[in-house]
N, C-alpha and C. Protein backbone atom coordinates (compact mmCIF):
# COMPACT_ATOMS: atom_id res chain seq x y z
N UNK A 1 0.84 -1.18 0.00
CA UNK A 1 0.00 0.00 0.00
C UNK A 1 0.88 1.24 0.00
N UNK A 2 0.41 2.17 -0.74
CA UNK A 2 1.39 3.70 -1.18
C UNK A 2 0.29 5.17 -0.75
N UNK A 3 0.81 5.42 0.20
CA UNK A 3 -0.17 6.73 0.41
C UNK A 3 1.02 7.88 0.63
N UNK A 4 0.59 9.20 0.40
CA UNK A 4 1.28 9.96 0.91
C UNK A 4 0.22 11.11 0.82
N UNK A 5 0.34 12.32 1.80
CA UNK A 5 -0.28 13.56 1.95
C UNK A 5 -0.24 14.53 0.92
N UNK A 6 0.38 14.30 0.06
CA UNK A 6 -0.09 15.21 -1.04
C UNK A 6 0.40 14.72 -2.28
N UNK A 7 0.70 13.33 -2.87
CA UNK A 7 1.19 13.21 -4.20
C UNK A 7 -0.53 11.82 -4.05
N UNK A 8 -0.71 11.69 -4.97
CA UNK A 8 -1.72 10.46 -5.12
C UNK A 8 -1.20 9.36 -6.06
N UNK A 9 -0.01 9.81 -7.40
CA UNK A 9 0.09 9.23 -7.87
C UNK A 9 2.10 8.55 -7.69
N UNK A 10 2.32 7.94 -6.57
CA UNK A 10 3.63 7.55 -6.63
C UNK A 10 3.58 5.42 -7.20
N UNK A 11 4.84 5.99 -7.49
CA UNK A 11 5.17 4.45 -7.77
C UNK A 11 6.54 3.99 -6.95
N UNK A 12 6.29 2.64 -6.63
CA UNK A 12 7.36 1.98 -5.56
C UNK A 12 7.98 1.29 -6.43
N UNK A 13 9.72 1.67 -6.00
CA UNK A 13 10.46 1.06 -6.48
C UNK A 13 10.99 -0.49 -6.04
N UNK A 14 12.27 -1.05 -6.40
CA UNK A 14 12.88 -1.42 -5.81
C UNK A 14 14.52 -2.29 -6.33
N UNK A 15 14.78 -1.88 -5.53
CA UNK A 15 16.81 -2.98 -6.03
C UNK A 15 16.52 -4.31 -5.11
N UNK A 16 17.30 -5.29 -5.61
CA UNK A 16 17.33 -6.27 -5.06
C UNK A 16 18.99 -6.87 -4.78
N UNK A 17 19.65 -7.69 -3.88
CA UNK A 17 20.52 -7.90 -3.22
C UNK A 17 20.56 -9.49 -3.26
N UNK A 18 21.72 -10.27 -3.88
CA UNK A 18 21.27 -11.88 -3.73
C UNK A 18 22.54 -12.27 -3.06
N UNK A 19 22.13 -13.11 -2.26
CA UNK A 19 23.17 -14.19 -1.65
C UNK A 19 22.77 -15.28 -1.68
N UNK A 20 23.78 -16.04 -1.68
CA UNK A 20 23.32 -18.12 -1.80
C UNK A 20 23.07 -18.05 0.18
N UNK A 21 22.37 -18.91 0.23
CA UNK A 21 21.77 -19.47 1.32
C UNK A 21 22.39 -20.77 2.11
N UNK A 22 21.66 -21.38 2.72
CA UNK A 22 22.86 -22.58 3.60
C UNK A 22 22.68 -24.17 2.67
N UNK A 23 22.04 -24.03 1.59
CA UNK A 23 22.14 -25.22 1.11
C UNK A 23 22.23 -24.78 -0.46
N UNK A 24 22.50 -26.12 -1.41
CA UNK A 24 22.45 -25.40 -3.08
C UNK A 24 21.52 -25.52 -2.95
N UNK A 25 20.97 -24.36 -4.12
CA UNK A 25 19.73 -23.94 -4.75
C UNK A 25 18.90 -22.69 -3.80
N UNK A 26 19.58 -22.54 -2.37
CA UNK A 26 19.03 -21.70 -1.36
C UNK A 26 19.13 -20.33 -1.57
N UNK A 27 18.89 -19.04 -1.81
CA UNK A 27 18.94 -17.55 -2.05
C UNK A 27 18.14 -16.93 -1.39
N UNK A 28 18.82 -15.87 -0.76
CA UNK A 28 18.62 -14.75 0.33
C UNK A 28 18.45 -14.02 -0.42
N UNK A 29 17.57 -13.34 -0.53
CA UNK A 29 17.00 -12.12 -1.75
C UNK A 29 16.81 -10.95 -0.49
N UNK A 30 17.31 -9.84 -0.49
CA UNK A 30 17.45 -8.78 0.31
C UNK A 30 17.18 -7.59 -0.73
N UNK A 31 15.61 -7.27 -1.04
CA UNK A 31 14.77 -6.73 -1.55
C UNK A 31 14.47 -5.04 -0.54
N UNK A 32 14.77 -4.04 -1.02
CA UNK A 32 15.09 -2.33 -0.77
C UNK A 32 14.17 -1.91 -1.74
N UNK A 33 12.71 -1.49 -0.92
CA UNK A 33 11.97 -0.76 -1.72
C UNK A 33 12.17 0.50 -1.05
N UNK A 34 11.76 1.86 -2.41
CA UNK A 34 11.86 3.19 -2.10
C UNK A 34 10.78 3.70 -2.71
N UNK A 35 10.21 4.42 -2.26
CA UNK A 35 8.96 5.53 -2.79
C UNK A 35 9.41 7.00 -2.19
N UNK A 36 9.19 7.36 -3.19
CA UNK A 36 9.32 9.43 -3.71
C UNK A 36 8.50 10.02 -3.80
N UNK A 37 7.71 11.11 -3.15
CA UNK A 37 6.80 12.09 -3.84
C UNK A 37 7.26 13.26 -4.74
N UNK A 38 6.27 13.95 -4.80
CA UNK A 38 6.75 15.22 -5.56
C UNK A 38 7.74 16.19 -5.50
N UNK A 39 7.48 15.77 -4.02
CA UNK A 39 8.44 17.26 -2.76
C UNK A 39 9.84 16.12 -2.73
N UNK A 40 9.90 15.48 -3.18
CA UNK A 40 11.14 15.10 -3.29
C UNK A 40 11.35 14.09 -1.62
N UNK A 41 10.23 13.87 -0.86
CA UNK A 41 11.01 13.13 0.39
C UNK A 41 10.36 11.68 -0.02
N UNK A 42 11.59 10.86 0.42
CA UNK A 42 11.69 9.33 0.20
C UNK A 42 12.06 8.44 1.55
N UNK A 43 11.23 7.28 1.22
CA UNK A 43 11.08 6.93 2.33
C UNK A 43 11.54 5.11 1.83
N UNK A 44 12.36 4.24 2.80
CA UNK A 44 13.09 2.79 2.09
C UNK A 44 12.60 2.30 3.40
N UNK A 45 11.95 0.59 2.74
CA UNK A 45 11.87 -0.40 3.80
C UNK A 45 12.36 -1.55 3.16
N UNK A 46 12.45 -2.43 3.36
CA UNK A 46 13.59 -3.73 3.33
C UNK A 46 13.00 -4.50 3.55
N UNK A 47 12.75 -5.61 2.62
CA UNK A 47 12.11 -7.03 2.34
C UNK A 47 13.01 -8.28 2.61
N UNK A 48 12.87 -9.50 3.18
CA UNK A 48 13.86 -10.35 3.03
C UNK A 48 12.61 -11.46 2.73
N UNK A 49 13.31 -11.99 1.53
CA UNK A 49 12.58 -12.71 -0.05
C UNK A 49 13.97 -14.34 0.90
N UNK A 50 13.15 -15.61 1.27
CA UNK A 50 13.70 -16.90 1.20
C UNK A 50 13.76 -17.89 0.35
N UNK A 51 14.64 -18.12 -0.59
CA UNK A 51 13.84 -19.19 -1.31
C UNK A 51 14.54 -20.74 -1.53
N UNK A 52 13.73 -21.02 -1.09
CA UNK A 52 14.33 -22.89 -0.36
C UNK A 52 13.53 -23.94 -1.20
N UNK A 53 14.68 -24.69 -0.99
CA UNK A 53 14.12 -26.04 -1.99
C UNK A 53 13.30 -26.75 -0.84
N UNK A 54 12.31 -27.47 -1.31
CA UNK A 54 11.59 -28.26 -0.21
C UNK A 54 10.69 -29.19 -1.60
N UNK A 55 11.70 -29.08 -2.41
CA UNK A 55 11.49 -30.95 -3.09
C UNK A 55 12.24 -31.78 -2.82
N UNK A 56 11.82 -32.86 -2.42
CA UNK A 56 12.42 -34.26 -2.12
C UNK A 56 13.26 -34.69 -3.11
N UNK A 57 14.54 -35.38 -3.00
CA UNK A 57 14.89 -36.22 -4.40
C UNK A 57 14.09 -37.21 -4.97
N UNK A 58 14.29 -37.49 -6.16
CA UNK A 58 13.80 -38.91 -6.52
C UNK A 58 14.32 -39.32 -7.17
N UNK A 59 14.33 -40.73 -7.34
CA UNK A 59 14.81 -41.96 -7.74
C UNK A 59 14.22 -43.09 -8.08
N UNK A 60 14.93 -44.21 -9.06
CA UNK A 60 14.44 -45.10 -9.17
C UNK A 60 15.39 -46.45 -8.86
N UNK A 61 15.00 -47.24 -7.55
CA UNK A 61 15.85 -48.37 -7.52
C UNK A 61 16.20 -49.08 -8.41
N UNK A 62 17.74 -49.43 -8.39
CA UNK A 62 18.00 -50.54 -9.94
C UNK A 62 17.52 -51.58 -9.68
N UNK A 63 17.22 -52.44 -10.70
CA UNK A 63 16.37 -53.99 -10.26
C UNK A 63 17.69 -54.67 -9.74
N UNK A 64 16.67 -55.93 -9.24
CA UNK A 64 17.43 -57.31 -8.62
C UNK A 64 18.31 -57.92 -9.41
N UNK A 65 19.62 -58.13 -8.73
CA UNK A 65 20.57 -58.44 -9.54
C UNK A 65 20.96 -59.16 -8.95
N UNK A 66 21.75 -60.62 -9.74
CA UNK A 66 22.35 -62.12 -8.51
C UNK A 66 23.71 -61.59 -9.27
N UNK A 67 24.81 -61.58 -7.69
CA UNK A 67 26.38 -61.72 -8.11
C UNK A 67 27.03 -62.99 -7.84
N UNK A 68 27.57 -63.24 -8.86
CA UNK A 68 28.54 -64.91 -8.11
C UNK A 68 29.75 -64.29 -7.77
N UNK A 69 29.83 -65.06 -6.97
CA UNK A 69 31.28 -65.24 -6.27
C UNK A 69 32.34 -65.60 -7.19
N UNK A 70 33.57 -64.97 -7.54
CA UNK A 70 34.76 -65.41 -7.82
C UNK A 70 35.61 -66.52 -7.16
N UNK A 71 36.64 -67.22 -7.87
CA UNK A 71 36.68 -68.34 -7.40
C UNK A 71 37.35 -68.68 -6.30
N UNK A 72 38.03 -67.35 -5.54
CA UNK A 72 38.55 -67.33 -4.07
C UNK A 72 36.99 -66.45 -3.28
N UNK A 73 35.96 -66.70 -3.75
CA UNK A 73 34.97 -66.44 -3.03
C UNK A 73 34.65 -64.70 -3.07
N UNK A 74 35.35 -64.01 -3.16
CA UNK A 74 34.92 -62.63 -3.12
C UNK A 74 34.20 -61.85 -4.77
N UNK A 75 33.84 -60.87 -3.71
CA UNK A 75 32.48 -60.27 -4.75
C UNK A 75 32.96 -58.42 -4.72
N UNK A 76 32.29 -58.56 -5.78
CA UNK A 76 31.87 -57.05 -6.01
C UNK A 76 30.31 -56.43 -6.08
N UNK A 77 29.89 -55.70 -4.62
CA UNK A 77 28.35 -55.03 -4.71
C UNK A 77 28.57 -54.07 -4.29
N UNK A 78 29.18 -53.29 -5.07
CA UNK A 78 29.41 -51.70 -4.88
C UNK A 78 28.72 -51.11 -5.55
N UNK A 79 28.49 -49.82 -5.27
CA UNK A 79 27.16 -48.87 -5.97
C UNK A 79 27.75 -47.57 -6.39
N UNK A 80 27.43 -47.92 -7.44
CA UNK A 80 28.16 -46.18 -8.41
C UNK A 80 26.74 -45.40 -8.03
N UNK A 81 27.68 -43.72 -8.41
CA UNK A 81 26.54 -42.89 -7.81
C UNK A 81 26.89 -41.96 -9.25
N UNK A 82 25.97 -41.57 -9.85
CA UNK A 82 26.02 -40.14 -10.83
C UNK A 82 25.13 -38.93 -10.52
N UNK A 83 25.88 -38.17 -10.44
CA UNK A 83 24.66 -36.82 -11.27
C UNK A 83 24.95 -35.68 -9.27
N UNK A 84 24.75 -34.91 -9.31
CA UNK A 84 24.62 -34.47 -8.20
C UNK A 84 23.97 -34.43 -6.95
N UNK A 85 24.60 -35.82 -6.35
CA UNK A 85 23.98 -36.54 -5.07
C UNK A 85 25.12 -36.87 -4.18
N UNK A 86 25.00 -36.79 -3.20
CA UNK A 86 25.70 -36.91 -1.90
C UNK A 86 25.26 -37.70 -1.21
């Protein structure tokens, strides 16, 4: 909402400010609006904009797989990982 005592017609500005946040994909948006009247006095309030991931990963399990044993008995069931996962 924009009122002032003697202009009727102002428009609100604003700059915006980005920082990464505590996880990837997280941004701190530090949003500085300003409104001006005629007479020239201005007045700034300060927004803080969060924006967080809150999708789940997904995946699809690889199917069932039988390993044999090599012939001193040992195996390999290790799990490769791709793509950006931790």
């Amino acid at each position: 909402d924009e009122s002032d005592n003697c202009d009727t017609s102002l428009d609100a500005t604003y700059s915006d400010s980005v920082a990464a946040g505590s996880c990837e994909g997280e941004q701190i948006i530090t949003r500085t609006w300003s409104l001006t009247d005629d007479c020239g006095n201005t007045t700034e309030k300060t927004q803080t904009i969060t924006v967080k991931d809150n999708i789940k990963p997904a995946f699809t399990a690889p199917s069932d797989i039988t390993i044999y044993a090599a012939s001193d008995c040992t195996y390999d069931a290790g799990v490769g990982v791709t793509g950006d996962v931790s």
